[in-house]
Protein backbone atom coordinates (compact mmCIF):
# COMPACT_ATOMS: atom_id res chain seq x y z
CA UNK A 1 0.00 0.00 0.00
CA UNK A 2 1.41 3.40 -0.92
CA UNK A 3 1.92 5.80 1.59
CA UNK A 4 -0.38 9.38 2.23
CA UNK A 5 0.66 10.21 5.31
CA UNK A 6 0.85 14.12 5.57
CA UNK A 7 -1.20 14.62 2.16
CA UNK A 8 -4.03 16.88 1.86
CA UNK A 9 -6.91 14.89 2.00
CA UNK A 10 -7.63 15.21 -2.01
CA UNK A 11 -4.94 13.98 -2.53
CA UNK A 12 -4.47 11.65 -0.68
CA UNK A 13 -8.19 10.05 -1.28
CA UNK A 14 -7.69 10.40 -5.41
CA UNK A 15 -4.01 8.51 -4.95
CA UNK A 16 -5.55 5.38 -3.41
CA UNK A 17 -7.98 5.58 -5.58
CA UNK A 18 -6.02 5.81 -8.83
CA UNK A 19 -4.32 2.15 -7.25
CA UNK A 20 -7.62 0.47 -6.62
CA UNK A 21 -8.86 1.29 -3.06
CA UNK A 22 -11.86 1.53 -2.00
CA UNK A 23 -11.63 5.10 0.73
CA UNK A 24 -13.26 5.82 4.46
CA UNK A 25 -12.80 8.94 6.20
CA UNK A 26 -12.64 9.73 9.41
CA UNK A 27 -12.19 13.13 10.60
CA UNK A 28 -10.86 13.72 14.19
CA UNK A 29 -10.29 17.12 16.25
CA UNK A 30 -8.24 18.48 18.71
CA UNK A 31 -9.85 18.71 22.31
CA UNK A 32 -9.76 22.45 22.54
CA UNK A 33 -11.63 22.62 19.20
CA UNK A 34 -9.30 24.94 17.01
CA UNK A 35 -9.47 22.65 14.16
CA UNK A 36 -8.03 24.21 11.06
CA UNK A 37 -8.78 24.17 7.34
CA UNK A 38 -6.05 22.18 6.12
CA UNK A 39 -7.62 18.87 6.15
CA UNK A 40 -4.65 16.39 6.15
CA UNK A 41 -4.05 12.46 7.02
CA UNK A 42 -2.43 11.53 10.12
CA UNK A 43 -3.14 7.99 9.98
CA UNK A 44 -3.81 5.03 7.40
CA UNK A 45 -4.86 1.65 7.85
CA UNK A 46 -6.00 -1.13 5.68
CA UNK A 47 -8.85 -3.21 6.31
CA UNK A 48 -10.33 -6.31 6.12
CA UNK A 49 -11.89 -5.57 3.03
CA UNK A 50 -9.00 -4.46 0.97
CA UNK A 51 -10.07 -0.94 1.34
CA UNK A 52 -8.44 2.33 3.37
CA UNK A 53 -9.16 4.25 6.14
CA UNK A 54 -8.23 7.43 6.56
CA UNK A 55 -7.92 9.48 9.47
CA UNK A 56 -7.81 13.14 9.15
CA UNK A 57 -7.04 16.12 11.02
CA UNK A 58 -7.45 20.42 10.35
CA UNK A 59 -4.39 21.98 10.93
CA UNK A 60 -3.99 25.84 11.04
CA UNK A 61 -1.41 26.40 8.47
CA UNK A 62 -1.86 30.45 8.30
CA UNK A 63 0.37 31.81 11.21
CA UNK A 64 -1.99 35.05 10.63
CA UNK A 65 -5.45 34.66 9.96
């Protein structure tokens, strides 16, 4: 399985797709709630099924917004 750690979540999702896997999501948040928009993948893990899951994560990428 090729590796998306880091990727946006776009990317990420049309990668694994392009090399036949079938993509879950599953969107986590920090626990004081300052999620940011950068939606990228902190974790991968293959299931079962053959397919993906993807955890993701907002990160605040603007130092200035």
């Amino acid at each position: 399985m090729i590796s998306v750690l880091g990727l946006k979540l776009e990317t990420a999702q049309s990668r694994l797709a392009e090399a036949g896997y079938t993509v879950r999501v599953c969107r986590v948040s920090p626990k004081k709630g300052e999620s940011g928009g950068d939606v990228r993948v902190v974790r991968q893990t293959k299931e079962a099924d053959g397919g993906v899951l993807l955890t993701v994560s907002g990160f605040v990428t603007e130092l200035f917004e």
